[in-house]
C-alpha atoms as a PDB file:
ATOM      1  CA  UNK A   1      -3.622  52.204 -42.543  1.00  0.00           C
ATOM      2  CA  UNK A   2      -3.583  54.805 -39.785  1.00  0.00           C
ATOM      3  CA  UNK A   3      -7.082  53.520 -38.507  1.00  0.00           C
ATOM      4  CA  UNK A   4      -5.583  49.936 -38.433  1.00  0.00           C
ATOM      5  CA  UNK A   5      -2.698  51.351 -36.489  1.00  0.00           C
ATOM      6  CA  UNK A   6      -4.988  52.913 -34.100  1.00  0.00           C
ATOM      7  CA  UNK A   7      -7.011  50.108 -33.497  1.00  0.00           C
ATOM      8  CA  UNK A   8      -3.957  47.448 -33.027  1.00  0.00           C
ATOM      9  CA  UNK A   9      -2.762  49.959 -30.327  1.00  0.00           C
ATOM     10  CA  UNK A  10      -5.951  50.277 -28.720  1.00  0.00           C
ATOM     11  CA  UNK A  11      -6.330  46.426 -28.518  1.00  0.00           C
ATOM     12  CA  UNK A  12      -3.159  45.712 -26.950  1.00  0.00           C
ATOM     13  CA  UNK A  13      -3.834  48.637 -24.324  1.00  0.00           C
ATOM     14  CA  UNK A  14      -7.086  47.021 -23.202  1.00  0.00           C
ATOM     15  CA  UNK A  15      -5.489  43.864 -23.293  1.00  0.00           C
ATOM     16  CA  UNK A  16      -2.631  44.828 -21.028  1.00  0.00           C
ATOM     17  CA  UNK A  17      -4.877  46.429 -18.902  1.00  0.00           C
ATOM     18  CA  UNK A  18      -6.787  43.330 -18.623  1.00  0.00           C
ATOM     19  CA  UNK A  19      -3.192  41.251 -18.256  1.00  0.00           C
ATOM     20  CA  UNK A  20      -2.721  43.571 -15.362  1.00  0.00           C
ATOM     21  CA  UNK A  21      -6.484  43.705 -13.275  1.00  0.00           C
ATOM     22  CA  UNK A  22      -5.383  39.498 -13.155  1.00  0.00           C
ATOM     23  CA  UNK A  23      -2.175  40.089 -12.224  1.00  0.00           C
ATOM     24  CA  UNK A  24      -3.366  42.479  -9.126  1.00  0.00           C
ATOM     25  CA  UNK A  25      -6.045  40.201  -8.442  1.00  0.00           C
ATOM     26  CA  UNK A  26      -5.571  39.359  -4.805  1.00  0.00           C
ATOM     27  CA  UNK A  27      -6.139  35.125  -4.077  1.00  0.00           C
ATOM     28  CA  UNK A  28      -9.506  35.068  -2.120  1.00  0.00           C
ATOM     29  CA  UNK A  29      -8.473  32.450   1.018  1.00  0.00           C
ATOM     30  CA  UNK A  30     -11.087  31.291   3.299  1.00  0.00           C
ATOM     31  CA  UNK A  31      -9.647  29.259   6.659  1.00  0.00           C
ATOM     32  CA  UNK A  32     -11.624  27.602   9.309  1.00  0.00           C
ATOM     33  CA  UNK A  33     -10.121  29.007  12.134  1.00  0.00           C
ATOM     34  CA  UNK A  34      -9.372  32.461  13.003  1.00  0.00           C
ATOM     35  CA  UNK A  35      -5.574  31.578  14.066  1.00  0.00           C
ATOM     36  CA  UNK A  36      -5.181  30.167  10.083  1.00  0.00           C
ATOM     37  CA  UNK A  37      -6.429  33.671   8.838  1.00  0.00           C
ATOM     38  CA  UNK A  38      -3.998  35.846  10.982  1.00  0.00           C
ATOM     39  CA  UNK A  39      -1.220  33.552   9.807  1.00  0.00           C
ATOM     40  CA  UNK A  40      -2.457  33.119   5.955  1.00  0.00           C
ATOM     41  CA  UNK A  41      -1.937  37.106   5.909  1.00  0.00           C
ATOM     42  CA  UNK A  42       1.293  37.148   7.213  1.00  0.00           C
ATOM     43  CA  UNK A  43       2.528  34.869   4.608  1.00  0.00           C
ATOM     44  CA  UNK A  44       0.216  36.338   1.844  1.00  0.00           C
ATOM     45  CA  UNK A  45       0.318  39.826   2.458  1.00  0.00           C
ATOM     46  CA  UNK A  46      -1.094  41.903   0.121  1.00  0.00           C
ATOM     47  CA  UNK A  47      -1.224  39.314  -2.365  1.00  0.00           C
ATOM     48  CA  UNK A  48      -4.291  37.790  -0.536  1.00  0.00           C
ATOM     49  CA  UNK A  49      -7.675  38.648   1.174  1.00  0.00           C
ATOM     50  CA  UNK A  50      -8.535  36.312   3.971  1.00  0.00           C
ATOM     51  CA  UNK A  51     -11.288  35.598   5.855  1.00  0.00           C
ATOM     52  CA  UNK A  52     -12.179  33.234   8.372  1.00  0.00           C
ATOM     53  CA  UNK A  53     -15.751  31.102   8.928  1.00  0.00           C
ATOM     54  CA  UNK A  54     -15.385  30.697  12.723  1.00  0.00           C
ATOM     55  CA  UNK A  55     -14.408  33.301  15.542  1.00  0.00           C
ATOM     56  CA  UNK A  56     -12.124  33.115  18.499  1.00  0.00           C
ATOM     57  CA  UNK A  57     -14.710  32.576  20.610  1.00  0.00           C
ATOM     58  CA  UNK A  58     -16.581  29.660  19.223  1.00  0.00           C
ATOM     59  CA  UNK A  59     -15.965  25.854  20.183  1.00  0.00           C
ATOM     60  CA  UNK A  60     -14.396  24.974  16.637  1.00  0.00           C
ATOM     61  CA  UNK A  61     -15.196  21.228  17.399  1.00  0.00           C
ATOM     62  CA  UNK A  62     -19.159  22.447  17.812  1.00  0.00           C
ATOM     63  CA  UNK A  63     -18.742  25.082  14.606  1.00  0.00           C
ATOM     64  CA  UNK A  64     -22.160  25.176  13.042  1.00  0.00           C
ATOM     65  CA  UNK A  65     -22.215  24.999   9.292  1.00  0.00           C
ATOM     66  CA  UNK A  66     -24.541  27.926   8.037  1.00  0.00           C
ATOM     67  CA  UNK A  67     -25.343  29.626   4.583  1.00  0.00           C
ATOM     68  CA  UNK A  68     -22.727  32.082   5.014  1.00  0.00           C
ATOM     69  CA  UNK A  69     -19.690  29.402   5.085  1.00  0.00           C
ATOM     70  CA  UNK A  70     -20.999  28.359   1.730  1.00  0.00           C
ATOM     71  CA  UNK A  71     -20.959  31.539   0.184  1.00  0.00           C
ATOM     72  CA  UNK A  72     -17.420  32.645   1.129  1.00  0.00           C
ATOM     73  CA  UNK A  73     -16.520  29.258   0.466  1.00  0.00           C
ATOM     74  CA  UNK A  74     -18.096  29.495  -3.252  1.00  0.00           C
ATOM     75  CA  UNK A  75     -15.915  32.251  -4.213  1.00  0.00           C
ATOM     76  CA  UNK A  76     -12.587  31.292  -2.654  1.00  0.00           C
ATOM     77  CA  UNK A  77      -9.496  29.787  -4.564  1.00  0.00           C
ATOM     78  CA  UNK A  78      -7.982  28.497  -1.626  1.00  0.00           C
ATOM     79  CA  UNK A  79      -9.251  27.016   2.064  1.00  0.00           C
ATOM     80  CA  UNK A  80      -6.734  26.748   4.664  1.00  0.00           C
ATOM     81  CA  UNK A  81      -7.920  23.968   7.318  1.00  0.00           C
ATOM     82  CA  UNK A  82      -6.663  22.431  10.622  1.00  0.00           C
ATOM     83  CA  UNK A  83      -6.932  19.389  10.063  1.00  0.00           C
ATOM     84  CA  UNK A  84      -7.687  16.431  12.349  1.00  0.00           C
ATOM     85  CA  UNK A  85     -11.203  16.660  12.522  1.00  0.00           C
ATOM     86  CA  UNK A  86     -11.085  19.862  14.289  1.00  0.00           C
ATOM     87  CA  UNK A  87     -12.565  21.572  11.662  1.00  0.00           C
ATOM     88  CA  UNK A  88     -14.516  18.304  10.034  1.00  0.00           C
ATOM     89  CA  UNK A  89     -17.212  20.527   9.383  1.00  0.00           C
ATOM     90  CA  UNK A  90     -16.160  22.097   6.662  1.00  0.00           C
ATOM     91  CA  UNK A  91     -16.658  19.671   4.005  1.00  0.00           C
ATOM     92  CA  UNK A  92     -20.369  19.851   4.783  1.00  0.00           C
ATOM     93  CA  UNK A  93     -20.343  23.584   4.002  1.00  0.00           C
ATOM     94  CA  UNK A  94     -17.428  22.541   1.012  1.00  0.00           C
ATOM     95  CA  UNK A  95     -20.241  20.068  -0.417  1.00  0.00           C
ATOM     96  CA  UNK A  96     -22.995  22.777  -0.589  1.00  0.00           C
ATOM     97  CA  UNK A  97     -20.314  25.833  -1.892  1.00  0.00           C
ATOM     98  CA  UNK A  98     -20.298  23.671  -5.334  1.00  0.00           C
ATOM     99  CA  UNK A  99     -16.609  24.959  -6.040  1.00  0.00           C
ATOM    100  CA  UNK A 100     -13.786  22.530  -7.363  1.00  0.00           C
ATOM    101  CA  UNK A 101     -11.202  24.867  -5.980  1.00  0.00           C
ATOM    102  CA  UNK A 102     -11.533  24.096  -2.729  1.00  0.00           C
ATOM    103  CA  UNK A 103     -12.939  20.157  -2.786  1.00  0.00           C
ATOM    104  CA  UNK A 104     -10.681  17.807  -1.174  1.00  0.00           C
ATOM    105  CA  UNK A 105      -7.768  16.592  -3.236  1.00  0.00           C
ATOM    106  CA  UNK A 106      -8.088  19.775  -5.458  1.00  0.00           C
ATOM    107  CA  UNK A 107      -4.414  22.627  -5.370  1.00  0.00           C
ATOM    108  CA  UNK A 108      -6.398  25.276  -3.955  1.00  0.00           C
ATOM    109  CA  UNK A 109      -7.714  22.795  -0.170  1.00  0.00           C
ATOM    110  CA  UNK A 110      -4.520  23.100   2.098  1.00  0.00           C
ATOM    111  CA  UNK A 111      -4.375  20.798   5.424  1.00  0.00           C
ATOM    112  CA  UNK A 112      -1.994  22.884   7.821  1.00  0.00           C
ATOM    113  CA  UNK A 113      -1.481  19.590   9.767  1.00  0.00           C
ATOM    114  CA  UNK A 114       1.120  17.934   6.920  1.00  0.00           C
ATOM    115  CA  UNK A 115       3.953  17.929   8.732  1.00  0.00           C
ATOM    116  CA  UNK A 116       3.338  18.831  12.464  1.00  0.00           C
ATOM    117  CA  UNK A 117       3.994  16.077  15.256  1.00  0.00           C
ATOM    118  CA  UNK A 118       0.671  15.098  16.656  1.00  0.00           C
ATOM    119  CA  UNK A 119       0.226  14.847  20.864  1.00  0.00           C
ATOM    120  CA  UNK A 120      -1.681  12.618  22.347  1.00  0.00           C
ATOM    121  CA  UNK A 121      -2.901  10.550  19.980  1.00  0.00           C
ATOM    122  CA  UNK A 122      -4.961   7.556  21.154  1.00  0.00           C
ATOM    123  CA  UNK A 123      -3.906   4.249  21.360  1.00  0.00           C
ATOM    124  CA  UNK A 124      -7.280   2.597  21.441  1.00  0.00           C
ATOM    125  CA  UNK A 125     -10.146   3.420  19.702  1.00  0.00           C
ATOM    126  CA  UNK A 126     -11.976   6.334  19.652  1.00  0.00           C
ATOM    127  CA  UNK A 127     -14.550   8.537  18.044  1.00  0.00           C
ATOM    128  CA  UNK A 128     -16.724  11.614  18.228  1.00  0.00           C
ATOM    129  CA  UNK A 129     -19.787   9.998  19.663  1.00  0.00           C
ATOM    130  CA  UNK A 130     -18.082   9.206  22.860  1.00  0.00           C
ATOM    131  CA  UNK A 131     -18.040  12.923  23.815  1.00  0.00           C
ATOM    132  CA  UNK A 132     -15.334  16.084  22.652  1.00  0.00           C
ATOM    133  CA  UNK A 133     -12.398  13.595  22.081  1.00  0.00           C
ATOM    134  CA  UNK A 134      -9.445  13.697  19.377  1.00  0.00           C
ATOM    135  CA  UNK A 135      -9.976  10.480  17.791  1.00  0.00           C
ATOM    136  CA  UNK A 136      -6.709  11.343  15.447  1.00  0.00           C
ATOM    137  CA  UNK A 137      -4.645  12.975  18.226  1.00  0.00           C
ATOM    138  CA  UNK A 138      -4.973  16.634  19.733  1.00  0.00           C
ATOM    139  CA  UNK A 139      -5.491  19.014  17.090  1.00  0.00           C
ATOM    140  CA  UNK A 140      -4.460  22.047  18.707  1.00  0.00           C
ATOM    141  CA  UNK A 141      -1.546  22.701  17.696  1.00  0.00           C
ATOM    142  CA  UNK A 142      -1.773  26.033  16.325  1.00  0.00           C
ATOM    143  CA  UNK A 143      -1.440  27.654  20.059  1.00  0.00           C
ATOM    144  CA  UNK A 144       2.356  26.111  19.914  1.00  0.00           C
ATOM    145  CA  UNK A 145       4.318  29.212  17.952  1.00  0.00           C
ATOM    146  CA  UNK A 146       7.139  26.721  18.004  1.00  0.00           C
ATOM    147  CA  UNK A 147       5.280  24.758  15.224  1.00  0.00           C
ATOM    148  CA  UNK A 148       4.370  27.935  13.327  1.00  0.00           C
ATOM    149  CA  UNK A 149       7.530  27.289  11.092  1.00  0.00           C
ATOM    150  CA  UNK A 150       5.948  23.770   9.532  1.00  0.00           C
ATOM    151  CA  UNK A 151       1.892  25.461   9.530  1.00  0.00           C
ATOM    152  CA  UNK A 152       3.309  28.530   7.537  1.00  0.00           C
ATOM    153  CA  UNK A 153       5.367  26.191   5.050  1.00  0.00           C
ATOM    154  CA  UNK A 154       2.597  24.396   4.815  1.00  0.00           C
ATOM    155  CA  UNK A 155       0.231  27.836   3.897  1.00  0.00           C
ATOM    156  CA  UNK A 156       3.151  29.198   1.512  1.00  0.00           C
ATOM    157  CA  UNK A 157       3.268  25.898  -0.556  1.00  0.00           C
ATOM    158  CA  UNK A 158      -0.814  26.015  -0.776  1.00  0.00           C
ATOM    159  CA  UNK A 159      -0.862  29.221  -2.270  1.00  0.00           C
ATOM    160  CA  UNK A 160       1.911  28.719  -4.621  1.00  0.00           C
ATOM    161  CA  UNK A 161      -0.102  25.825  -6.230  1.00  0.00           C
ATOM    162  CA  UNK A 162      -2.482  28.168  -6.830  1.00  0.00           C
ATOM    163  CA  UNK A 163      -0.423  30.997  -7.800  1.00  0.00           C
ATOM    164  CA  UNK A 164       3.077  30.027  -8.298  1.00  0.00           C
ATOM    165  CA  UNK A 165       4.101  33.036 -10.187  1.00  0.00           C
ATOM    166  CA  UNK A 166       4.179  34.895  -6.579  1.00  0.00           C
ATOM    167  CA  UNK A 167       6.591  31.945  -4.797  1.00  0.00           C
ATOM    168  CA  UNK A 168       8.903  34.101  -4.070  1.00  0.00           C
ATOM    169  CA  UNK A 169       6.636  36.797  -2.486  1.00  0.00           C
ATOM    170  CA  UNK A 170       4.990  33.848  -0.602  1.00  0.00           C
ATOM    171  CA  UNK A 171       8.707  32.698   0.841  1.00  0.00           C
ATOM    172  CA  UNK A 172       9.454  36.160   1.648  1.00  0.00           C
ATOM    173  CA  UNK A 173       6.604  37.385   3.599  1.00  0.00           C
ATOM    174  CA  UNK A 174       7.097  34.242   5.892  1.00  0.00           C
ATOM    175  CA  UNK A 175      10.658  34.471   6.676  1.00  0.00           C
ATOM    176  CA  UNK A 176      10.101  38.312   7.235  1.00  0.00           C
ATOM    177  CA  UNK A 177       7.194  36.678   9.954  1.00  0.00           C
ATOM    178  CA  UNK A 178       9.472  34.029  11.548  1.00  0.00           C
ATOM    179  CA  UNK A 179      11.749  36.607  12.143  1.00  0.00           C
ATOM    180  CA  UNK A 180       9.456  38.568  14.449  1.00  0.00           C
ATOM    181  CA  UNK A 181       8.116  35.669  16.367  1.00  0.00           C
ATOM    182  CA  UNK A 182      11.672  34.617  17.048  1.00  0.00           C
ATOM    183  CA  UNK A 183      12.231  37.835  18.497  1.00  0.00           C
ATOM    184  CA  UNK A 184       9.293  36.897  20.107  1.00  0.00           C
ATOM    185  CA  UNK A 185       9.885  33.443  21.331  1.00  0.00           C
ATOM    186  CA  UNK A 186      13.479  34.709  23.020  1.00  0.00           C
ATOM    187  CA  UNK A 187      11.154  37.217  25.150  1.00  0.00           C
ATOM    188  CA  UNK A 188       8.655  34.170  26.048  1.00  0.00           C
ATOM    189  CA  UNK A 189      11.027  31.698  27.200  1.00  0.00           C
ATOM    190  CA  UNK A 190      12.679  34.287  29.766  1.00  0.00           C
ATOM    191  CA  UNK A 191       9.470  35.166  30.792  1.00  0.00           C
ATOM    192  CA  UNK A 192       8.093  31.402  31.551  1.00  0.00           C
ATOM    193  CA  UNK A 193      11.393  30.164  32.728  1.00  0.00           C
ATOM    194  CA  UNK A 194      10.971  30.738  36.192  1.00  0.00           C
ATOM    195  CA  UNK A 195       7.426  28.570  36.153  1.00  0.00           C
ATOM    196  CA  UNK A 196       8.801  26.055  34.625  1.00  0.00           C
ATOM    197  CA  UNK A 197       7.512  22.934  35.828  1.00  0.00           C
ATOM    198  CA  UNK A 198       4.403  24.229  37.086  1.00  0.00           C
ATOM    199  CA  UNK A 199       1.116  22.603  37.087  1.00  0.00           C
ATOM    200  CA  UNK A 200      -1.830  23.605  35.748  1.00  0.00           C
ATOM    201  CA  UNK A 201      -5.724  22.469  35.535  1.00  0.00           C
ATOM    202  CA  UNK A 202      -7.471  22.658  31.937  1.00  0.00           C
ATOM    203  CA  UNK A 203     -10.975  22.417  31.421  1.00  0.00           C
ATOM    204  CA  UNK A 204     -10.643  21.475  27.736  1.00  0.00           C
ATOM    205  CA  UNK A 205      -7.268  19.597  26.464  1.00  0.00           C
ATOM    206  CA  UNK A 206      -6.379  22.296  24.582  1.00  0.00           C
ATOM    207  CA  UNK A 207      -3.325  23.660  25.779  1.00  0.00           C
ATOM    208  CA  UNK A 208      -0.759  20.463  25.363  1.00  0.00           C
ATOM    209  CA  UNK A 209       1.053  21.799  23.001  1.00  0.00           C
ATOM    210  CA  UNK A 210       1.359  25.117  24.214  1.00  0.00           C
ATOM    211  CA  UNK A 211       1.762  23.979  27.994  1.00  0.00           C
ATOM    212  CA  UNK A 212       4.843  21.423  26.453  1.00  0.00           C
ATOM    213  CA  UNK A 213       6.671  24.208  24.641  1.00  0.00           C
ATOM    214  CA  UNK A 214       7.240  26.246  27.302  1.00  0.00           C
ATOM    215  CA  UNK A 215       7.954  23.283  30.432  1.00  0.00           C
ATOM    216  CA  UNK A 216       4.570  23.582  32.095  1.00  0.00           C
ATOM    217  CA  UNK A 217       2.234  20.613  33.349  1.00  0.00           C
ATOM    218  CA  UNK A 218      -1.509  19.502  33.290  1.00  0.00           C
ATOM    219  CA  UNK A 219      -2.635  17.773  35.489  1.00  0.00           C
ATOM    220  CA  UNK A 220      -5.953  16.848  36.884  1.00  0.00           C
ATOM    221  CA  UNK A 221      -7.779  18.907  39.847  1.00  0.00           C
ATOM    222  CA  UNK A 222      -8.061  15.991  41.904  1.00  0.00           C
ATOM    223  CA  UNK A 223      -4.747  14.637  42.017  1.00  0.00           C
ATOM    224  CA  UNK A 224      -2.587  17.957  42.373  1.00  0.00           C
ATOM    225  CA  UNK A 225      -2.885  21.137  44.170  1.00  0.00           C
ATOM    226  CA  UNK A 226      -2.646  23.741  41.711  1.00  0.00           C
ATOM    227  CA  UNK A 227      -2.448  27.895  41.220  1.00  0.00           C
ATOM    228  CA  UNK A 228      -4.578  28.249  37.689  1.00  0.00           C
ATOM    229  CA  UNK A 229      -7.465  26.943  36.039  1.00  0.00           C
ATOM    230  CA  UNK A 230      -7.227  27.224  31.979  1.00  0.00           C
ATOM    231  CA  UNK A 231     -10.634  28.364  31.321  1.00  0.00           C
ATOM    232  CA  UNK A 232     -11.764  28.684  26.940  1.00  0.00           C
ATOM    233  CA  UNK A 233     -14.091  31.936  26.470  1.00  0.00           C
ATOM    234  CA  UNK A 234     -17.131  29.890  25.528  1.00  0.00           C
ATOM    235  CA  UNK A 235     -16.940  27.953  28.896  1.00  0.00           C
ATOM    236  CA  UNK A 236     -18.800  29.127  32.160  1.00  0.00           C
ATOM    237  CA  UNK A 237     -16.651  31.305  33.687  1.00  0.00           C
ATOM    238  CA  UNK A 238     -18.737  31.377  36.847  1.00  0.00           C
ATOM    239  CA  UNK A 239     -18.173  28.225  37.008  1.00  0.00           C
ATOM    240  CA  UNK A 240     -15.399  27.821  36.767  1.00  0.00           C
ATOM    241  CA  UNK A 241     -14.592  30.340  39.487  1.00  0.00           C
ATOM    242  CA  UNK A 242     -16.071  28.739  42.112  1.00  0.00           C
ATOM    243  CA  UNK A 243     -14.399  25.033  41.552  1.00  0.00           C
ATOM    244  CA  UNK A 244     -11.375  27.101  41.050  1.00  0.00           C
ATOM    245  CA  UNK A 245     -12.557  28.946  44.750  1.00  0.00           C
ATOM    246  CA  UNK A 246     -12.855  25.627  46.301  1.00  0.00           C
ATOM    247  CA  UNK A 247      -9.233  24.337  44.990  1.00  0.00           C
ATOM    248  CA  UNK A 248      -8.069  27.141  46.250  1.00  0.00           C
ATOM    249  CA  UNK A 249      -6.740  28.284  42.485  1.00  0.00           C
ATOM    250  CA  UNK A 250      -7.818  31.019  40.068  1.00  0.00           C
ATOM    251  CA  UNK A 251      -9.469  30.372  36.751  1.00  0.00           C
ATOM    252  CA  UNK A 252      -8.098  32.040  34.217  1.00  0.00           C
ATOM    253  CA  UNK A 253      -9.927  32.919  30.405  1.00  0.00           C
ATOM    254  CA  UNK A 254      -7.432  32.276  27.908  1.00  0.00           C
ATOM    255  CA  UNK A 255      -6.780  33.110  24.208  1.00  0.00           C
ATOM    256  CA  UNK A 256      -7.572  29.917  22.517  1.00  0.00           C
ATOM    257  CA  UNK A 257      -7.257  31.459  19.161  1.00  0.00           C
ATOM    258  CA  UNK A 258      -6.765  34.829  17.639  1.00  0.00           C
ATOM    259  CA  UNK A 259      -9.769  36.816  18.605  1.00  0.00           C
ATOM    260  CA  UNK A 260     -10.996  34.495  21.705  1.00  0.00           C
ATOM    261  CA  UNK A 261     -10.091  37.395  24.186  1.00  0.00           C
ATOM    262  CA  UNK A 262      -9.599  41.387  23.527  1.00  0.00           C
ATOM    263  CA  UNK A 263      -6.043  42.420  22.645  1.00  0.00           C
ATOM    264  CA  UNK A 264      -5.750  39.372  20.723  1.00  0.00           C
ATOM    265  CA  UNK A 265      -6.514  40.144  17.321  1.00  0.00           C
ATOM    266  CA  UNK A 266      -3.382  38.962  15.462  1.00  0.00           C
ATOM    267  CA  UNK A 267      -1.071  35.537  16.056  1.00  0.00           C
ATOM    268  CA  UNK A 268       1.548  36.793  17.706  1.00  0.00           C
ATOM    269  CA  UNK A 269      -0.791  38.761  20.049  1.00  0.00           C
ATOM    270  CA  UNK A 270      -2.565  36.354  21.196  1.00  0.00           C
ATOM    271  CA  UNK A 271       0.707  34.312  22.114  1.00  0.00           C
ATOM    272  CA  UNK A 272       1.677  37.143  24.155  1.00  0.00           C
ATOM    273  CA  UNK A 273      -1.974  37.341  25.489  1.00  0.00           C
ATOM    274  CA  UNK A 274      -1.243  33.659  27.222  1.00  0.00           C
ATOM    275  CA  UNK A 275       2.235  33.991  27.913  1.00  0.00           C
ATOM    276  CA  UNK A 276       1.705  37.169  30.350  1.00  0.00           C
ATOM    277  CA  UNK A 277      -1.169  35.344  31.773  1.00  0.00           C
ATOM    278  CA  UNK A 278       0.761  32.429  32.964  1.00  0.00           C
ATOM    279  CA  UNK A 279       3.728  33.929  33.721  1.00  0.00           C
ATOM    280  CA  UNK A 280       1.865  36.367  36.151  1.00  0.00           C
ATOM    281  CA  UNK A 281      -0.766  33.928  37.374  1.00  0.00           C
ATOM    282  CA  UNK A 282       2.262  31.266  38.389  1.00  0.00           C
ATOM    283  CA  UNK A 283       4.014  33.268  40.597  1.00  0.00           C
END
């Protein structure tokens, strides 16, 4: 009797333990975009270990789908992605991961897009082959922190398909989030009111949303005299120097995601990144 005794306890040790080692299992998450990762961890926290399959630097249109996306992508239970066709690539790398978690249609495949009011979106027909277009509307909405609200309701609701036992956790990490950038987003709007209204060159359309949150205007080279030229990290910057030269405006590198220029290695960071830029290059 006592050795039955001893082995019943012994069972329900190991199996507590092993209740436990899933509990503290963190949810592996895999986004497309580095600006998805920095806000997947402030709404997962600990509860999560994210990584990313493109850097700030990259052209996410022109991401190149290689062995290593497949891998990370074979072991995660979620994938966070932008969404209209920004990030179309990834069901190429999705197709050769061979993992139902993250197919499309399946709890664990969140689109960050649900939700968000699209800019720009064409009213004639378009499509990739005609050169870097947005076919379903500008998809770069991510660089708007007004619209962080819907993409992090969006990210808490994914992972509580997958792992609804830590809702609350989920709900609570992002309000704890939104509260910073709103802190945040009181310091921007001083700082960009008195540009308001100025005009601004882009080399890629990738700063409408951005530019519309905070009252500024693109325009095109030709048609208005203008201070800056928004240049992306992967562009030529000696380039664009000299058509900036001959404008008689500066170019300027921005942060076009989390990681795209140094100092901006979290969301909020690189907001700041492009708010001092503008606010100091406008004056």
């Amino acid at each position: 009797m006592r050795r039955f005794t001893l082995i019943f306890t012994v069972l329900v040790a190991l199996a507590a333990l092993a209740s436990g080692a899933q509990s503290a299992r963190k949810l592996r998450v895999v986004t497309t975009i580095p600006d998805l990762k920095s806000l997947t961890e402030a709404v997962g926290g600990d509860l999560v270990d994210v990584d990313s399959l493109t850097r700030g630097t990259q052209n996410f249109h022109e991401a190149e789908v290689r062995p290593s996306m497949m891998l990370k992508l074979r072991r995660a239970d979620v994938l966070v992605e932008n969404g209209l066709d920004l990030d179309a690539w990834v069901d190429v790398a999705v197709n050769g991961a061979n993992n139902p978690n993250v197919v499309r249609g399946a709890a664990g495949r969140v689109d960050i897009s649900r939700g968000v009011p699209i800019l720009e979106v064409p009213t004639t027909r378009v499509d990739r082959s005609m050169g870097d277009v947005h076919p379903l509307g500008n998809p770069h909405f991510s660089l708007d922190p007004g619209l962080a609200p819907i993409i992090t309701q969006n990210i808490a609701d994914g992972l509580a398909r997958v792992a609804p036992e830590n809702r609350g956790d989920f709900a609570h990490n992002r309000e704890a989030f939104l509260g910073r950038l709103n802190q945040e987003m009181a310091r921007w709007q001083t700082m960009m009111e008195p540009v308001r209204g100025a005009k601004v060159v882009v080399y890629h359309p990738d700063f409408i949303y951005f530019l519309t949150r905070f009252g500024l205007i693109q325009v095109a080279m030709k048609e208005e005299r203008v201070k800056m030229i928004l240049v992306e990290p992967w562009n030529d910057v000696k380039l664009a120097n000299r058509v900036a030269e001959d404008a008689g405006a500066r170019a300027f590198v921005m942060a076009t995601a989390v990681g795209a220029v140094k100092g901006a290695d979290n969301y909020i960071a690189a907001i700041d990144f492009n708010i001092r830029t503008l606010s100091e290059g406008l004056k």
